[in-house]
PDB file of N, CA and C in Angstrom:
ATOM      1  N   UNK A   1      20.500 -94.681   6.281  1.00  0.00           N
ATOM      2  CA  UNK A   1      20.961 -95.019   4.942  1.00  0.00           C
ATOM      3  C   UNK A   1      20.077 -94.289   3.938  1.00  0.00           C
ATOM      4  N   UNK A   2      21.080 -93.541   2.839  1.00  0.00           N
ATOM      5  CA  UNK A   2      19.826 -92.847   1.962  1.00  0.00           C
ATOM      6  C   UNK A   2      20.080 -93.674   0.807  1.00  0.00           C
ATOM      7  N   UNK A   3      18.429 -93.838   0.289  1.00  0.00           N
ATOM      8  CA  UNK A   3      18.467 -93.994  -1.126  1.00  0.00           C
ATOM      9  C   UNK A   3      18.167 -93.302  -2.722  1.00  0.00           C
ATOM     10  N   UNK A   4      17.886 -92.228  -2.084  1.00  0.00           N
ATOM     11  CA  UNK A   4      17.510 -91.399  -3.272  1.00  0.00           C
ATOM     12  C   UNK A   4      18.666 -90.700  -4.005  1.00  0.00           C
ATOM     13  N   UNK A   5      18.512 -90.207  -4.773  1.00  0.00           N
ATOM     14  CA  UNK A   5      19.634 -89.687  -5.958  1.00  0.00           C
ATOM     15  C   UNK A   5      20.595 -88.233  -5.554  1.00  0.00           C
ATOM     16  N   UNK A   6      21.756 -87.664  -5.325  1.00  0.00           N
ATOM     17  CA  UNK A   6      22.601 -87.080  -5.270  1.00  0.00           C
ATOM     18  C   UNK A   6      22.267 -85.909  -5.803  1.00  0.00           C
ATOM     19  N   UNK A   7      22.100 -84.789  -5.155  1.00  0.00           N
ATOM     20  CA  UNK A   7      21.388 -83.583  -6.155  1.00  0.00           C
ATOM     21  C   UNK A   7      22.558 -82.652  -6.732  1.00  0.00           C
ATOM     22  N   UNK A   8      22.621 -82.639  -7.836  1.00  0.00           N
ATOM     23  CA  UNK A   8      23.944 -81.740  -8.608  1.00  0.00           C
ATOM     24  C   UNK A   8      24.390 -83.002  -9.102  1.00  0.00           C
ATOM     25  N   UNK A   9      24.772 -84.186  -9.010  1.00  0.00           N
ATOM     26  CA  UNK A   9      25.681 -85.196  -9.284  1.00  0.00           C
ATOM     27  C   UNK A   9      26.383 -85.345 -10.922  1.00  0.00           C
ATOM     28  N   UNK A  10      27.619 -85.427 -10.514  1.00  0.00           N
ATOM     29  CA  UNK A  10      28.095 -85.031 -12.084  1.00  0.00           C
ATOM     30  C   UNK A  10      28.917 -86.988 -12.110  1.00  0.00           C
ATOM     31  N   UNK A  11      28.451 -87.810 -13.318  1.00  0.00           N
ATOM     32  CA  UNK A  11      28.782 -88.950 -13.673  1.00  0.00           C
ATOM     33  C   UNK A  11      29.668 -88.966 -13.518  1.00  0.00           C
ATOM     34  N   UNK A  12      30.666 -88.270 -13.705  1.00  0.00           N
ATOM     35  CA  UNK A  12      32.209 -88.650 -13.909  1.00  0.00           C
ATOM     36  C   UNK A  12      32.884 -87.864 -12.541  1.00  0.00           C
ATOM     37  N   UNK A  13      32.157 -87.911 -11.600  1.00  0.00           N
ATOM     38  CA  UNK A  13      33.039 -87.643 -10.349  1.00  0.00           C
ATOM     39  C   UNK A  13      32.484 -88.398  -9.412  1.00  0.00           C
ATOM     40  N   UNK A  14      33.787 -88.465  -8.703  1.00  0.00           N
ATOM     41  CA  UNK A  14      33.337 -89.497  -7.083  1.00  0.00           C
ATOM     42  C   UNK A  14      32.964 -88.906  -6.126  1.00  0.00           C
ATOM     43  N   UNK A  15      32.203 -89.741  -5.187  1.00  0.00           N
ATOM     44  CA  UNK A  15      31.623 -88.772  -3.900  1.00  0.00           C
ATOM     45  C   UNK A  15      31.912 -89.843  -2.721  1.00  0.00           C
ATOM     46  N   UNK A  16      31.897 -89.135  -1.834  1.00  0.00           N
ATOM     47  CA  UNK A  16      31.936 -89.858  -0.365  1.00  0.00           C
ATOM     48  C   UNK A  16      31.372 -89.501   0.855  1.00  0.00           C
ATOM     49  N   UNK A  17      31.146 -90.249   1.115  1.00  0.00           N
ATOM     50  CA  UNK A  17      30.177 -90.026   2.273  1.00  0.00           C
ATOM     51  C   UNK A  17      30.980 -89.384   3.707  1.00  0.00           C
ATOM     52  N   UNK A  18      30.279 -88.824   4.523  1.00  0.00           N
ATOM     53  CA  UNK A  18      31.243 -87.827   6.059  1.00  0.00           C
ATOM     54  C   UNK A  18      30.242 -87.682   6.894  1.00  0.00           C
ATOM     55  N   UNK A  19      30.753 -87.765   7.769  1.00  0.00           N
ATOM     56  CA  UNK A  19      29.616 -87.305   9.109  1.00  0.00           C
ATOM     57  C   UNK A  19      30.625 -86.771  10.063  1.00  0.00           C
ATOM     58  N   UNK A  20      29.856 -85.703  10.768  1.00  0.00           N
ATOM     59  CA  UNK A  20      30.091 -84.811  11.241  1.00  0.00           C
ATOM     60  C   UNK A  20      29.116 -84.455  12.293  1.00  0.00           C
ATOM     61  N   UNK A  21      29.430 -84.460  13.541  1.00  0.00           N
ATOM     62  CA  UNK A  21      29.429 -84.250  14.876  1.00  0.00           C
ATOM     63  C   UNK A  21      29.231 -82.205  14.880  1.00  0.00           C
ATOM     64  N   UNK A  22      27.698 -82.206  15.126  1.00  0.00           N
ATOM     65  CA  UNK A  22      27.137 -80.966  15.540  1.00  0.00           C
ATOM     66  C   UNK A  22      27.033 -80.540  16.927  1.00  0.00           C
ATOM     67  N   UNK A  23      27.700 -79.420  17.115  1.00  0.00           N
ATOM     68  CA  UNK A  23      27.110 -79.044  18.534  1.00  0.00           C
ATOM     69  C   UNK A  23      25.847 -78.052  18.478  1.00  0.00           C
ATOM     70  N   UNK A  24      25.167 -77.623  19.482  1.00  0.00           N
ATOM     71  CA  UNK A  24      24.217 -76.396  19.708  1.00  0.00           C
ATOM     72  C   UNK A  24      25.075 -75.140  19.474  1.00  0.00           C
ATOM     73  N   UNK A  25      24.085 -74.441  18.387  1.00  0.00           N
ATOM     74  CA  UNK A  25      25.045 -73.336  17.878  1.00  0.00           C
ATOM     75  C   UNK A  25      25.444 -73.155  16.633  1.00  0.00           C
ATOM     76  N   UNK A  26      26.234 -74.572  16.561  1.00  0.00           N
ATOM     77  CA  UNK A  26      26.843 -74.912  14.899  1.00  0.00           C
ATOM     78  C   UNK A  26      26.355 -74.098  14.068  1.00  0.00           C
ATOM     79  N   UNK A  27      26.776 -73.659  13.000  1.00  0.00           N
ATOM     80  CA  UNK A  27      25.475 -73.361  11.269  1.00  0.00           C
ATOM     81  C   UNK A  27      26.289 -74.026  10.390  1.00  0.00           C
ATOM     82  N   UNK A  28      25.749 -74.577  10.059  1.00  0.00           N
ATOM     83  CA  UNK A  28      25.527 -75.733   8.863  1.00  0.00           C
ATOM     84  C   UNK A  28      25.418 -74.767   7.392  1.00  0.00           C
ATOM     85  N   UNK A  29      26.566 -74.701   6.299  1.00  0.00           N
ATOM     86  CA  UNK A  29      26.280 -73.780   5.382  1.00  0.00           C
ATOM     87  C   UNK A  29      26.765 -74.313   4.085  1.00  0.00           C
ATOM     88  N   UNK A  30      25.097 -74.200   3.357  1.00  0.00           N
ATOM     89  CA  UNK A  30      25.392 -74.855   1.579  1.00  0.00           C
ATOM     90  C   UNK A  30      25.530 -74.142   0.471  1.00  0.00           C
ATOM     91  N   UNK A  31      26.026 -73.898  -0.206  1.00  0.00           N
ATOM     92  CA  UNK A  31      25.823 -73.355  -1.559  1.00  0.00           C
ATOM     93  C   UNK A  31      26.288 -73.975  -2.468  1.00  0.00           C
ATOM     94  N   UNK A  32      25.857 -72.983  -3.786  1.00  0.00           N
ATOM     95  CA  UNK A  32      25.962 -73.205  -4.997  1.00  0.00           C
ATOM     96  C   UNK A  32      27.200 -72.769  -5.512  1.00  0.00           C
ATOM     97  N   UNK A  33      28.160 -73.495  -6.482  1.00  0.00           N
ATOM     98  CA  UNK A  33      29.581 -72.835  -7.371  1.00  0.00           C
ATOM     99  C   UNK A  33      29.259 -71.232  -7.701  1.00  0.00           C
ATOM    100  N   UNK A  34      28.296 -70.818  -7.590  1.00  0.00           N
ATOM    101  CA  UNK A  34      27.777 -69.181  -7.951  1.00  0.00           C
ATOM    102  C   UNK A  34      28.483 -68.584  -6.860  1.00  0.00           C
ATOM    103  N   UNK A  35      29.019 -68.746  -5.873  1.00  0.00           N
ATOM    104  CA  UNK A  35      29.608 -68.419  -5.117  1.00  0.00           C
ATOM    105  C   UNK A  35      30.508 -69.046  -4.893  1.00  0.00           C
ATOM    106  N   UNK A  36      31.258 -69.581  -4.973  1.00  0.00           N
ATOM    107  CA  UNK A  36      32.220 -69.879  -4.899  1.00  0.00           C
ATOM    108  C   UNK A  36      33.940 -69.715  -5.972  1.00  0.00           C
ATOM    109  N   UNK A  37      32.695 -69.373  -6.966  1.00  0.00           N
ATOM    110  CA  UNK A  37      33.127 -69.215  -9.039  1.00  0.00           C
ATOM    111  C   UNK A  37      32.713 -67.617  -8.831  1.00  0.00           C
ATOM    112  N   UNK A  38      32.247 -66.934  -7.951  1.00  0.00           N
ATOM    113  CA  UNK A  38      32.468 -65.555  -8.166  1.00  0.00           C
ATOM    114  C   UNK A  38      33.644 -64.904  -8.910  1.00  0.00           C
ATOM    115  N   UNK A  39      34.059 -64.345  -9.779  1.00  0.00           N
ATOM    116  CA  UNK A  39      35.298 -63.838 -10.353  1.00  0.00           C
ATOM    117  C   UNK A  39      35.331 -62.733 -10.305  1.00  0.00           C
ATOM    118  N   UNK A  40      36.805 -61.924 -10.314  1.00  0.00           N
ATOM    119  CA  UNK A  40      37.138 -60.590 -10.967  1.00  0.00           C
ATOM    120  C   UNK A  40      38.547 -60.714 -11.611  1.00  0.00           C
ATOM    121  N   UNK A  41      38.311 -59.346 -12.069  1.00  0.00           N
ATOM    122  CA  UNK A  41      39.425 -59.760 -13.351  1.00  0.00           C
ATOM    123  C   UNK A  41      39.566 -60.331 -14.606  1.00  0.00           C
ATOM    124  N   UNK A  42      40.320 -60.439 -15.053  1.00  0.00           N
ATOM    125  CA  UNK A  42      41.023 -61.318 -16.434  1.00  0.00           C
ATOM    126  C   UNK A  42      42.319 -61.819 -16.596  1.00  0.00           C
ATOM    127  N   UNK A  43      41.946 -62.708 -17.547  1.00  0.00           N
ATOM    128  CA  UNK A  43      43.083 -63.861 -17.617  1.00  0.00           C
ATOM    129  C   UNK A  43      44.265 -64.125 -16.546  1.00  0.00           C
ATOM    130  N   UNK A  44      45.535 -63.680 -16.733  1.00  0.00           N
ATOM    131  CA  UNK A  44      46.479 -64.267 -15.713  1.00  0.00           C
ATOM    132  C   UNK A  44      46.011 -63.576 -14.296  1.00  0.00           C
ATOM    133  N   UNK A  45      44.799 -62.505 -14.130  1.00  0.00           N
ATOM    134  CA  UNK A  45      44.997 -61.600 -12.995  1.00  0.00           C
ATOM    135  C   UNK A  45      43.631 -61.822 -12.743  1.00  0.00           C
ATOM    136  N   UNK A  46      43.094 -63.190 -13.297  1.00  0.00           N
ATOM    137  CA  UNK A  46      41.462 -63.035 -12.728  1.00  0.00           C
ATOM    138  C   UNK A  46      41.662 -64.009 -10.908  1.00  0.00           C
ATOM    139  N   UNK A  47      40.441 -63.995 -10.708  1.00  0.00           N
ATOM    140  CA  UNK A  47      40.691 -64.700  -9.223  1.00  0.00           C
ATOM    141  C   UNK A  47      39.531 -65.077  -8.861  1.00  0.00           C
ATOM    142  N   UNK A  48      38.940 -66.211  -8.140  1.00  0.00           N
ATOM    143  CA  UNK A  48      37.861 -66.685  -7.641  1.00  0.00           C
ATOM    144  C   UNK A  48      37.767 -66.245  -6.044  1.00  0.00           C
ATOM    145  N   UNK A  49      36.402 -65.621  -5.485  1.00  0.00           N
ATOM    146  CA  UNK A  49      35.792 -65.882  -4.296  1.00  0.00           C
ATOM    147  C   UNK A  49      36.516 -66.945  -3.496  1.00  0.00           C
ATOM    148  N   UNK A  50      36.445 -68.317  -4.641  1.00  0.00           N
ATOM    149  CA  UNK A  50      36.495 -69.657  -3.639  1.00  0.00           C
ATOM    150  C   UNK A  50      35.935 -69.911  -2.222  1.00  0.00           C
ATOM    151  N   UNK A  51      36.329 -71.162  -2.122  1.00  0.00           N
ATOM    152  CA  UNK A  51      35.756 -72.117  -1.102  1.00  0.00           C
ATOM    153  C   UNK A  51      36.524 -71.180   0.240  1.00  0.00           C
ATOM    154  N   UNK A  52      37.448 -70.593   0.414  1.00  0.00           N
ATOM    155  CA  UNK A  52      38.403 -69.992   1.195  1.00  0.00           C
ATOM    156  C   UNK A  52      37.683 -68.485   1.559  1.00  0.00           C
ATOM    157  N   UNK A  53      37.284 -67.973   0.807  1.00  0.00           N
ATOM    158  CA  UNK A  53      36.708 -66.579   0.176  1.00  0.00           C
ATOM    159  C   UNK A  53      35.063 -66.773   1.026  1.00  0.00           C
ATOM    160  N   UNK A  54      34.757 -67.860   0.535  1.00  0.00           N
ATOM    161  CA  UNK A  54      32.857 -68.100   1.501  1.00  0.00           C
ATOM    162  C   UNK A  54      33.293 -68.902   2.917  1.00  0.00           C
ATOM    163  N   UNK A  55      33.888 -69.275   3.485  1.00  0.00           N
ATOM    164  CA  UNK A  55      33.917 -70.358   4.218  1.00  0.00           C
ATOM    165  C   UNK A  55      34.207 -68.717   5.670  1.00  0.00           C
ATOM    166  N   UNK A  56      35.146 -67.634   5.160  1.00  0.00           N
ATOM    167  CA  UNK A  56      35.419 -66.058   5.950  1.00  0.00           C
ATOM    168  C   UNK A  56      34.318 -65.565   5.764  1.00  0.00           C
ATOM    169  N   UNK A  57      33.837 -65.054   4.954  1.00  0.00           N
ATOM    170  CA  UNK A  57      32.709 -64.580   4.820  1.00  0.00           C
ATOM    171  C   UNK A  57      31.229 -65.086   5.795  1.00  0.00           C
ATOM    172  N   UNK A  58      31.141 -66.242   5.275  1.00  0.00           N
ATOM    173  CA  UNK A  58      30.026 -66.995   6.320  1.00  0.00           C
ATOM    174  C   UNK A  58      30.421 -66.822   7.878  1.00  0.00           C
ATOM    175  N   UNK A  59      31.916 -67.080   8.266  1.00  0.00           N
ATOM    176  CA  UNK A  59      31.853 -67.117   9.393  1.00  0.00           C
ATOM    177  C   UNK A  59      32.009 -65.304   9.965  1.00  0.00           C
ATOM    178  N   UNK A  60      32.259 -64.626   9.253  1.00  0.00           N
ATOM    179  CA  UNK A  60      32.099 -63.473   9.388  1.00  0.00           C
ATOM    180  C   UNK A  60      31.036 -62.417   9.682  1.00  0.00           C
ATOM    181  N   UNK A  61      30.199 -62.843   8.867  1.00  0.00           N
ATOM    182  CA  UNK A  61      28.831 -62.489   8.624  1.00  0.00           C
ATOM    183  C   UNK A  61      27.868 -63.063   9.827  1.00  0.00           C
ATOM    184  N   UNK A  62      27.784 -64.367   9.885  1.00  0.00           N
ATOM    185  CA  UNK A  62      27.453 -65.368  10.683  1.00  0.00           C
ATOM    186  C   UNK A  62      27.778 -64.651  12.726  1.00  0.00           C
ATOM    187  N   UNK A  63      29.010 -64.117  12.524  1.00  0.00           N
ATOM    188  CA  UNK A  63      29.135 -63.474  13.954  1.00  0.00           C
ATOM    189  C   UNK A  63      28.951 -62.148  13.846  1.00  0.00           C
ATOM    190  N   UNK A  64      28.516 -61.336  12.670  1.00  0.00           N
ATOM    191  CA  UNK A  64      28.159 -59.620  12.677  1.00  0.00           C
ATOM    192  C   UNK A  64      26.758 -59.771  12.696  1.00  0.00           C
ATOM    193  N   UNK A  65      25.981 -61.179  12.493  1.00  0.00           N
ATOM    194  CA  UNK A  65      24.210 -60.767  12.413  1.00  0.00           C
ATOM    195  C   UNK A  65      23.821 -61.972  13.149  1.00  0.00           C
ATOM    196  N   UNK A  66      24.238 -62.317  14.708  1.00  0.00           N
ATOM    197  CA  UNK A  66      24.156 -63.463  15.491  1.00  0.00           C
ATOM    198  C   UNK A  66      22.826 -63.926  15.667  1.00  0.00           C
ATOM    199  N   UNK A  67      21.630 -63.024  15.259  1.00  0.00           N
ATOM    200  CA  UNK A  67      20.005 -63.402  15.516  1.00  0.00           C
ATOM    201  C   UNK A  67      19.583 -63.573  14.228  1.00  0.00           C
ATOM    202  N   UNK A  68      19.924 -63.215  13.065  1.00  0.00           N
ATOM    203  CA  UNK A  68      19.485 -63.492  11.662  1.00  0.00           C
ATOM    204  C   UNK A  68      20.422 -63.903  10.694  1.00  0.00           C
ATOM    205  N   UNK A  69      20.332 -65.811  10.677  1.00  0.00           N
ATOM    206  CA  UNK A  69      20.958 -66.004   9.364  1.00  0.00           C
ATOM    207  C   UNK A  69      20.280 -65.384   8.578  1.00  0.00           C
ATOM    208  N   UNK A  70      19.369 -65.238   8.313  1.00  0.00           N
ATOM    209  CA  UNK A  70      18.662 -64.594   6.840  1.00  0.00           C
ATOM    210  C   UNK A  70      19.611 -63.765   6.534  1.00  0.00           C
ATOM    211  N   UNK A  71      20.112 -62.304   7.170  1.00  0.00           N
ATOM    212  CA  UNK A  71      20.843 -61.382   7.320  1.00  0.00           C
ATOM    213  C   UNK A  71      22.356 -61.300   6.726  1.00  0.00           C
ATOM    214  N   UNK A  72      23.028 -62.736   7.755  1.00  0.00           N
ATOM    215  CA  UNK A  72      24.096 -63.300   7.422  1.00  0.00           C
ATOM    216  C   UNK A  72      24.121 -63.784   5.846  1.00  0.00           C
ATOM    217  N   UNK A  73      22.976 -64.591   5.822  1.00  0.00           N
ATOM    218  CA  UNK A  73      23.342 -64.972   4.025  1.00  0.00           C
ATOM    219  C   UNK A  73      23.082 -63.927   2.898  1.00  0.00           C
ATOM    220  N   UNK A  74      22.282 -62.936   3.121  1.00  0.00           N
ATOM    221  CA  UNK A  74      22.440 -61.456   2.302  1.00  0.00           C
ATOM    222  C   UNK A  74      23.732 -61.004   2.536  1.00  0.00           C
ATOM    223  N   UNK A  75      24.550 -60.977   3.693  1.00  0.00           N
ATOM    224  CA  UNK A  75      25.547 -60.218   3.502  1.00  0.00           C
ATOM    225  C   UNK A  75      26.899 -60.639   2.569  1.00  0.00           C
ATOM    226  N   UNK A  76      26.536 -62.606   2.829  1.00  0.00           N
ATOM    227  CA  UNK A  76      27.875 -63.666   2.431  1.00  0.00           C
ATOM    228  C   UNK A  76      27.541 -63.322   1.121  1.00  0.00           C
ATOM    229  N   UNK A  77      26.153 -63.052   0.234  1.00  0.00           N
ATOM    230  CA  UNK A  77      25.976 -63.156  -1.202  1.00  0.00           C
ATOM    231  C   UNK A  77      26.516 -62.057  -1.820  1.00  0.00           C
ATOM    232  N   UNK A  78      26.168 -60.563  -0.840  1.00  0.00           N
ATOM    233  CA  UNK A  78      26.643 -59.207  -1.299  1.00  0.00           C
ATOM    234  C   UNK A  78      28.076 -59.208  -1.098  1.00  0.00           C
ATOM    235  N   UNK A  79      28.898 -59.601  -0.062  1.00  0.00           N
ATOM    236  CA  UNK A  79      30.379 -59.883  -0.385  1.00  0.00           C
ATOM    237  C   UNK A  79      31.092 -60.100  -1.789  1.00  0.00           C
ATOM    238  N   UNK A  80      30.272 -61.708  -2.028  1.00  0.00           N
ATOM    239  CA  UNK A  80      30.874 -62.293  -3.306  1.00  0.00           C
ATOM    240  C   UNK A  80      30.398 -61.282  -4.476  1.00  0.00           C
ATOM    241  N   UNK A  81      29.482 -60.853  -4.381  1.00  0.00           N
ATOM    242  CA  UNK A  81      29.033 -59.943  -5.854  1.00  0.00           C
ATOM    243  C   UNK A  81      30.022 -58.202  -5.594  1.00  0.00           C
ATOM    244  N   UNK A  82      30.355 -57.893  -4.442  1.00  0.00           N
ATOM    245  CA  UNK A  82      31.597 -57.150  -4.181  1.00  0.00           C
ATOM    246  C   UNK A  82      32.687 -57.322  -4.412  1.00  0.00           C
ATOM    247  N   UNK A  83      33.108 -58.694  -4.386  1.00  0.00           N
ATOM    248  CA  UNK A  83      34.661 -59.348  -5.379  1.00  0.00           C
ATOM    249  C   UNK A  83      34.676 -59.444  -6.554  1.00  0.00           C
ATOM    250  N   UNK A  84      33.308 -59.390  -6.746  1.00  0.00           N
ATOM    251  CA  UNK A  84      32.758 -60.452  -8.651  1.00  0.00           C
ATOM    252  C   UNK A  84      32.804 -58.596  -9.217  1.00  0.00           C
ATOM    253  N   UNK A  85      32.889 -57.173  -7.849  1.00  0.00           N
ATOM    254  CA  UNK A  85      32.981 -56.114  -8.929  1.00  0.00           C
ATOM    255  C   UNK A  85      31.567 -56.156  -9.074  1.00  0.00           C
ATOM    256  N   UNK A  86      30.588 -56.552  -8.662  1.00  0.00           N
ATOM    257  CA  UNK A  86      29.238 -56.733  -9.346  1.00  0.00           C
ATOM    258  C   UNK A  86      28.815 -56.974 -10.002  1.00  0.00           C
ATOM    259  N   UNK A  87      29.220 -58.162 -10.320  1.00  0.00           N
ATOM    260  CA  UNK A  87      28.851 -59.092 -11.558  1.00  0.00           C
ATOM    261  C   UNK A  87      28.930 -60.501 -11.311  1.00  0.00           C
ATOM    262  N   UNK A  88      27.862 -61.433 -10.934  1.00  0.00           N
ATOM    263  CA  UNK A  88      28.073 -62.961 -10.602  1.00  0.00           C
ATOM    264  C   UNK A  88      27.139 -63.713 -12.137  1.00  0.00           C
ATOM    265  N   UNK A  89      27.927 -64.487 -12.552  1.00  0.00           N
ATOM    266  CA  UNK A  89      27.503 -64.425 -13.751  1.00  0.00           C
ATOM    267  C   UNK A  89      26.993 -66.795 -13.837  1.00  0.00           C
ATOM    268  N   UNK A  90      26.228 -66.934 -12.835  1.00  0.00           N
ATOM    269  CA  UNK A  90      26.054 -68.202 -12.267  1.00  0.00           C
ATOM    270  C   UNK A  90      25.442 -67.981 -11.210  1.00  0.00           C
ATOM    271  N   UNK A  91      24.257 -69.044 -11.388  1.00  0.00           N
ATOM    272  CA  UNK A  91      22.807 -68.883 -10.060  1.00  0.00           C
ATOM    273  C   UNK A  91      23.670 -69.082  -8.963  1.00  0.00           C
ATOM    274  N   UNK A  92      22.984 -68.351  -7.672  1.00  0.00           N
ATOM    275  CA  UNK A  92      23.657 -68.204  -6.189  1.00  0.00           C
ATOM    276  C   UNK A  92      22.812 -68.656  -5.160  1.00  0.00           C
ATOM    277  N   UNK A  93      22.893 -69.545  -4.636  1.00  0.00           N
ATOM    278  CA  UNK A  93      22.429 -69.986  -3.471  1.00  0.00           C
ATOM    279  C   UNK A  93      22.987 -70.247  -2.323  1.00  0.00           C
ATOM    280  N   UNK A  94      22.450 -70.336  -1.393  1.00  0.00           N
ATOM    281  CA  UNK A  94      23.405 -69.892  -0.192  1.00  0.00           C
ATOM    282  C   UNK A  94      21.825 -70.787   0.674  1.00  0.00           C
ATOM    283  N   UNK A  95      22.443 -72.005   1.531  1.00  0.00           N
ATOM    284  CA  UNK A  95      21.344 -72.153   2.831  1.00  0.00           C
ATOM    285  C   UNK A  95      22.040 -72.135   3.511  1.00  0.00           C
ATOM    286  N   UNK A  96      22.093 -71.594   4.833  1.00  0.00           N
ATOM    287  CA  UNK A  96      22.121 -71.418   6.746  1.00  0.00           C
ATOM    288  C   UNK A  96      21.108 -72.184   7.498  1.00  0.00           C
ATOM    289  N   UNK A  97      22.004 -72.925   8.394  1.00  0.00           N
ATOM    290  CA  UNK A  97      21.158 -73.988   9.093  1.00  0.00           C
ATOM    291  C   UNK A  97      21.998 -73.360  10.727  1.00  0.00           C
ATOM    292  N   UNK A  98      21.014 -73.034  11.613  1.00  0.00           N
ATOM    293  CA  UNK A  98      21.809 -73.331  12.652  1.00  0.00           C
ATOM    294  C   UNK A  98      21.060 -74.741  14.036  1.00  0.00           C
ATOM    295  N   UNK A  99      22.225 -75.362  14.042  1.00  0.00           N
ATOM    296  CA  UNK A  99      21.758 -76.749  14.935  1.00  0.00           C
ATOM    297  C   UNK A  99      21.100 -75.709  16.417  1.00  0.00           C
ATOM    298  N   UNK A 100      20.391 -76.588  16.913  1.00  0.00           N
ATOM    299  CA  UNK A 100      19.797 -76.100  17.979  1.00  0.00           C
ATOM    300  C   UNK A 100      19.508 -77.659  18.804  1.00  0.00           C
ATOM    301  N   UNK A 101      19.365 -77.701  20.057  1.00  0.00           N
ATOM    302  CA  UNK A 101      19.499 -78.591  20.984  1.00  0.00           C
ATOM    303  C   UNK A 101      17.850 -79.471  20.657  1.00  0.00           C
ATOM    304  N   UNK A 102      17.063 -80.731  20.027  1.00  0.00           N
ATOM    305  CA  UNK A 102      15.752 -80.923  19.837  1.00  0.00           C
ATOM    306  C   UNK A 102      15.498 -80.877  21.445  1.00  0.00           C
ATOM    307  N   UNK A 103      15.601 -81.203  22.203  1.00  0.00           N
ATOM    308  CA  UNK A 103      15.085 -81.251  23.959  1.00  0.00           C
ATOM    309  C   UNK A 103      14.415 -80.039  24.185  1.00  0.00           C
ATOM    310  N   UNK A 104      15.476 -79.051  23.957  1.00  0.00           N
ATOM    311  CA  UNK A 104      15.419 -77.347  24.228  1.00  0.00           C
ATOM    312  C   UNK A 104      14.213 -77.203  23.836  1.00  0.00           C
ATOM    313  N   UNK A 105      14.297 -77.395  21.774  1.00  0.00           N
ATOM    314  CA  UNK A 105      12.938 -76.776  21.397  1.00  0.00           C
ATOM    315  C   UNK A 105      11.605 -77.346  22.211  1.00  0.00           C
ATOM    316  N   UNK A 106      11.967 -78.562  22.123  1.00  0.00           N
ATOM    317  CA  UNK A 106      10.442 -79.196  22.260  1.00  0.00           C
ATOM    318  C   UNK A 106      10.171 -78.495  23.942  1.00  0.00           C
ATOM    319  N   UNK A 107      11.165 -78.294  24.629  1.00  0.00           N
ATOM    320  CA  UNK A 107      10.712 -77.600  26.139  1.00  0.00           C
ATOM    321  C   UNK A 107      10.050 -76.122  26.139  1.00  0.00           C
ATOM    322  N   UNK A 108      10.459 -75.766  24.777  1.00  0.00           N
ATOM    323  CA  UNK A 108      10.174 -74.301  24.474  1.00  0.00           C
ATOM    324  C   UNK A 108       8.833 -74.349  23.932  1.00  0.00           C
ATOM    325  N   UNK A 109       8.643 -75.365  23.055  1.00  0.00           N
ATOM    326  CA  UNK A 109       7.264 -75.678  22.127  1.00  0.00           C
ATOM    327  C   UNK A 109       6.552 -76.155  23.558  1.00  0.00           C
ATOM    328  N   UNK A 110       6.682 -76.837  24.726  1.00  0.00           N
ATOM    329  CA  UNK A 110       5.061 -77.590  25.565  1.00  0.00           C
ATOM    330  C   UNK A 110       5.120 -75.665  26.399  1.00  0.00           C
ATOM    331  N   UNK A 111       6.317 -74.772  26.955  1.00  0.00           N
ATOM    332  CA  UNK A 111       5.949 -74.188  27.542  1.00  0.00           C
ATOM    333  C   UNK A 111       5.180 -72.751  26.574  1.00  0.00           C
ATOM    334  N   UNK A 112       4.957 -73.092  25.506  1.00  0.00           N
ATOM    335  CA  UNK A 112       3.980 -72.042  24.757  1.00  0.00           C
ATOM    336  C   UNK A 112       2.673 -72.896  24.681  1.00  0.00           C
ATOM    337  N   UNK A 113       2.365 -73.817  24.761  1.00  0.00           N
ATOM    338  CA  UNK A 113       1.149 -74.441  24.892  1.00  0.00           C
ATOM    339  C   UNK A 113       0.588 -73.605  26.049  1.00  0.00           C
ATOM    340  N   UNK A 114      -1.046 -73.364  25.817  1.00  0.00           N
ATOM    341  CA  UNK A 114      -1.887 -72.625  27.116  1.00  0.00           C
ATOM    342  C   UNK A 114      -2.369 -73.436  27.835  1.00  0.00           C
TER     343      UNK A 114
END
């Protein structure tokens, strides 16, 4: 149960809570509307990145740089600033999490002990 405060939380919107069942492997991926609000264009012919736009990208990226999210999230950010035309005009953040098995590590962490 958490009790601390909702980070971004806007008063006048609702939130709900989800859980979600990770396997080994998974990546877990957050960002900011800076990506997602990427734009090009104008008025009737402008168009957003969107949630649709990062969700390909991540998983795209995510299977072209399989040993470095770091890699993967430079590439998901340079995408969107490639749609935005080069111009993202709203902070961009992007975290990559990939789940990993805790048993595994910790078998990996006693067999590096000397």
């Amino acid at each position: 149960e958490s009790s601390g405060p909702l980070l971004g939380a806007l008063a006048s919107s609702e939130y709900r809570e989800q859980q979600v069942m990770l396997r080994e492997g998974d990546v877990l991926a957050m960002s900011t509307d800076g990506l997602t609000e990427a734009r090009r264009g104008r008025g009737r012919n402008m168009e957003m990145f969107g949630y649709e736009g990062l969700v390909a990208a991540v998983r795209e990226e995510v299977t072209a740089h399989p040993a470095s999210l770091g890699d993967a999230g430079i590439a998901v950010a340079e995408r969107a600033r490639e749609f935005a035309e080069g111009r993202i005009n709203d902070d961009v953040c992007l975290l990559l999490a990939r789940y990993t098995d805790s048993q595994r590590v910790g078998a990996y962490d006693e067999a590096r002990k000397p």
